[in-house]
C-alpha atoms as a PDB file:
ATOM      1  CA  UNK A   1       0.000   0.000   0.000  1.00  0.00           C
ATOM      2  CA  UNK A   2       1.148   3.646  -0.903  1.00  0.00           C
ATOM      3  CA  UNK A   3       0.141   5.411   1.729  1.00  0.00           C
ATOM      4  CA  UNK A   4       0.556   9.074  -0.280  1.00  0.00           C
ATOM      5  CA  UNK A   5      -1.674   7.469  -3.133  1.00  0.00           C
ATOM      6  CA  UNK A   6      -3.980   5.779  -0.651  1.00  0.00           C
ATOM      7  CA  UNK A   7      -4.636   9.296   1.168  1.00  0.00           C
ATOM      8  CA  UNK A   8      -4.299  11.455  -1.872  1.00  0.00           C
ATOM      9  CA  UNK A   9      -7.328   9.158  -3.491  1.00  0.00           C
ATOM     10  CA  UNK A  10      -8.968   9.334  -0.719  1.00  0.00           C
ATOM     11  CA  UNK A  11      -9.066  13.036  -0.031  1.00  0.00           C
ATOM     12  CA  UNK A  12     -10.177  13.617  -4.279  1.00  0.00           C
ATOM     13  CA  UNK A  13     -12.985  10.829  -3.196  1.00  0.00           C
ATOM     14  CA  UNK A  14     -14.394  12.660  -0.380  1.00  0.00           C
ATOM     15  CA  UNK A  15     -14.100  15.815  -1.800  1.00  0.00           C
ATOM     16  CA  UNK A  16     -16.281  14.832  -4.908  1.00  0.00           C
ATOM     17  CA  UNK A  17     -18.974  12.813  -2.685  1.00  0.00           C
ATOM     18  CA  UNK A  18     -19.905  16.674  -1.116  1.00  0.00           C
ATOM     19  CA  UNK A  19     -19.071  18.311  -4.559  1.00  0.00           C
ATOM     20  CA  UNK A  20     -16.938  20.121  -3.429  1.00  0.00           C
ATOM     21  CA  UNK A  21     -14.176  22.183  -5.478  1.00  0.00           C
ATOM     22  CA  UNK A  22     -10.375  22.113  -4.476  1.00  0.00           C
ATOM     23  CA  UNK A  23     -10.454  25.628  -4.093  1.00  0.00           C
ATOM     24  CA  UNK A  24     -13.862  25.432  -1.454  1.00  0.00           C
ATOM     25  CA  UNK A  25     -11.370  22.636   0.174  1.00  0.00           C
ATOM     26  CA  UNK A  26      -8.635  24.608   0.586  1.00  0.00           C
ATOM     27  CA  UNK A  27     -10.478  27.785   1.961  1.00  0.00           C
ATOM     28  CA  UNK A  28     -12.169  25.252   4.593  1.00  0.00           C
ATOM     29  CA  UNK A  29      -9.290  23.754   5.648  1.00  0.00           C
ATOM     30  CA  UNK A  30      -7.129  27.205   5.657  1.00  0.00           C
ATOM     31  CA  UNK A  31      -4.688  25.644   2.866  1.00  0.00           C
ATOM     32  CA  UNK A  32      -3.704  26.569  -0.554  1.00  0.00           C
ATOM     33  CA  UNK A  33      -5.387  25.047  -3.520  1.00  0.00           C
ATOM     34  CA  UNK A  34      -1.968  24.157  -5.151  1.00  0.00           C
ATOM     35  CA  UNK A  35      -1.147  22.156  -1.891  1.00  0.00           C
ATOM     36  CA  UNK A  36      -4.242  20.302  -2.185  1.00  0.00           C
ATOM     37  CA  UNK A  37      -3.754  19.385  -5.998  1.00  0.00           C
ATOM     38  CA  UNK A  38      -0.537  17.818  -5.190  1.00  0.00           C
ATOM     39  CA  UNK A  39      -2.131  16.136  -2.384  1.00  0.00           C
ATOM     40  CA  UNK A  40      -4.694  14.606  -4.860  1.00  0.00           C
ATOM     41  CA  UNK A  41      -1.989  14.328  -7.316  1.00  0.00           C
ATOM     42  CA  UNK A  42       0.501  12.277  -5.010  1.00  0.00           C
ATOM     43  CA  UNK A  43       3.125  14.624  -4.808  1.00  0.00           C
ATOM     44  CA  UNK A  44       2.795  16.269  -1.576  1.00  0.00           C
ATOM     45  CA  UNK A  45       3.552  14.063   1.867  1.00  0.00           C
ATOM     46  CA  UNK A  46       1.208  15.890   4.600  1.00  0.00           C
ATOM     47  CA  UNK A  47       2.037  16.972   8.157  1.00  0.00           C
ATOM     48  CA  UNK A  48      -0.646  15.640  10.543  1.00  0.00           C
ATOM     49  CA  UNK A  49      -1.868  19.263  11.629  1.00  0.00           C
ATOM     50  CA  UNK A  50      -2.794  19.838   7.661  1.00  0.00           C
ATOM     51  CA  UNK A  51      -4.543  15.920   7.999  1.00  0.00           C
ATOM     52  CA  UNK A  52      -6.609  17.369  10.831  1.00  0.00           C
ATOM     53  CA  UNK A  53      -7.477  20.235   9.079  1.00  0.00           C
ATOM     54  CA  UNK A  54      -8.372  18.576   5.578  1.00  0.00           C
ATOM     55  CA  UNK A  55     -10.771  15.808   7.458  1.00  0.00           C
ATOM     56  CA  UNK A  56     -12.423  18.682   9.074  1.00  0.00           C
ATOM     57  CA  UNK A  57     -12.940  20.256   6.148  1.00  0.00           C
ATOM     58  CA  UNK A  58     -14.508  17.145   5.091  1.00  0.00           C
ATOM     59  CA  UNK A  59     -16.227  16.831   8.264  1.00  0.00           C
ATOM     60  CA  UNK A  60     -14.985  12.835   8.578  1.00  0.00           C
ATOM     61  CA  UNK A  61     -12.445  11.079  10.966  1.00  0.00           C
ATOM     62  CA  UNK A  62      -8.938  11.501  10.056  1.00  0.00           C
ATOM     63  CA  UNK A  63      -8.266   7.951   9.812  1.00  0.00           C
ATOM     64  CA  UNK A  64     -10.812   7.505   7.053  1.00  0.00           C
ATOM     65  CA  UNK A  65      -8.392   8.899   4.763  1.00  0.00           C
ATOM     66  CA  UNK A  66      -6.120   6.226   5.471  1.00  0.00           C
ATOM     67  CA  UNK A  67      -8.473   3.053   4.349  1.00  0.00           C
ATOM     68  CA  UNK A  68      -7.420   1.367   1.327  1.00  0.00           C
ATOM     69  CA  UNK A  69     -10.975   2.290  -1.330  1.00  0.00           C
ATOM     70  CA  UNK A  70     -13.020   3.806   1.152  1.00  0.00           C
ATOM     71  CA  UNK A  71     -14.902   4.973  -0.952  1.00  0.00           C
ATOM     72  CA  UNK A  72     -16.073   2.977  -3.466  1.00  0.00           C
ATOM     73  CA  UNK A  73     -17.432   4.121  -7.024  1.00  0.00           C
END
């Protein structure tokens, strides 16, 4: 398991279920919208303040963007 690819999918997944935009993400979670494309895009590792602040955002559990397909399409 990849854990950046596992998160990264996981976050985009999420994020689509409440149709939301990156940019709406970012302004939730007080981030930039680059960070969170490279998030999504598997090129950005994440310190656990910025997980807190994404799952928030997303109004889930933190660890729920560590599950291998937790969301399924």
């Amino acid at each position: 398991m990849d854990i950046v690819k596992v998160f990264g999918t996981n976050v985009k997944k999420y994020r689509k279920a409440l149709n939301m935009s990156q940019e709406e993400l970012a302004d939730k979670s007080n981030l930039h919208r680059t960070y969170i494309s490279a998030i999504e895009c598997f090129r950005r590792s994440i310190a656990l303040e910025n997980i807190q602040r994404i799952a928030d955002a997303l109004e889930i559990e933190p660890y729920k963007l560590f599950i291998d397909k937790a969301i399924k399409k």
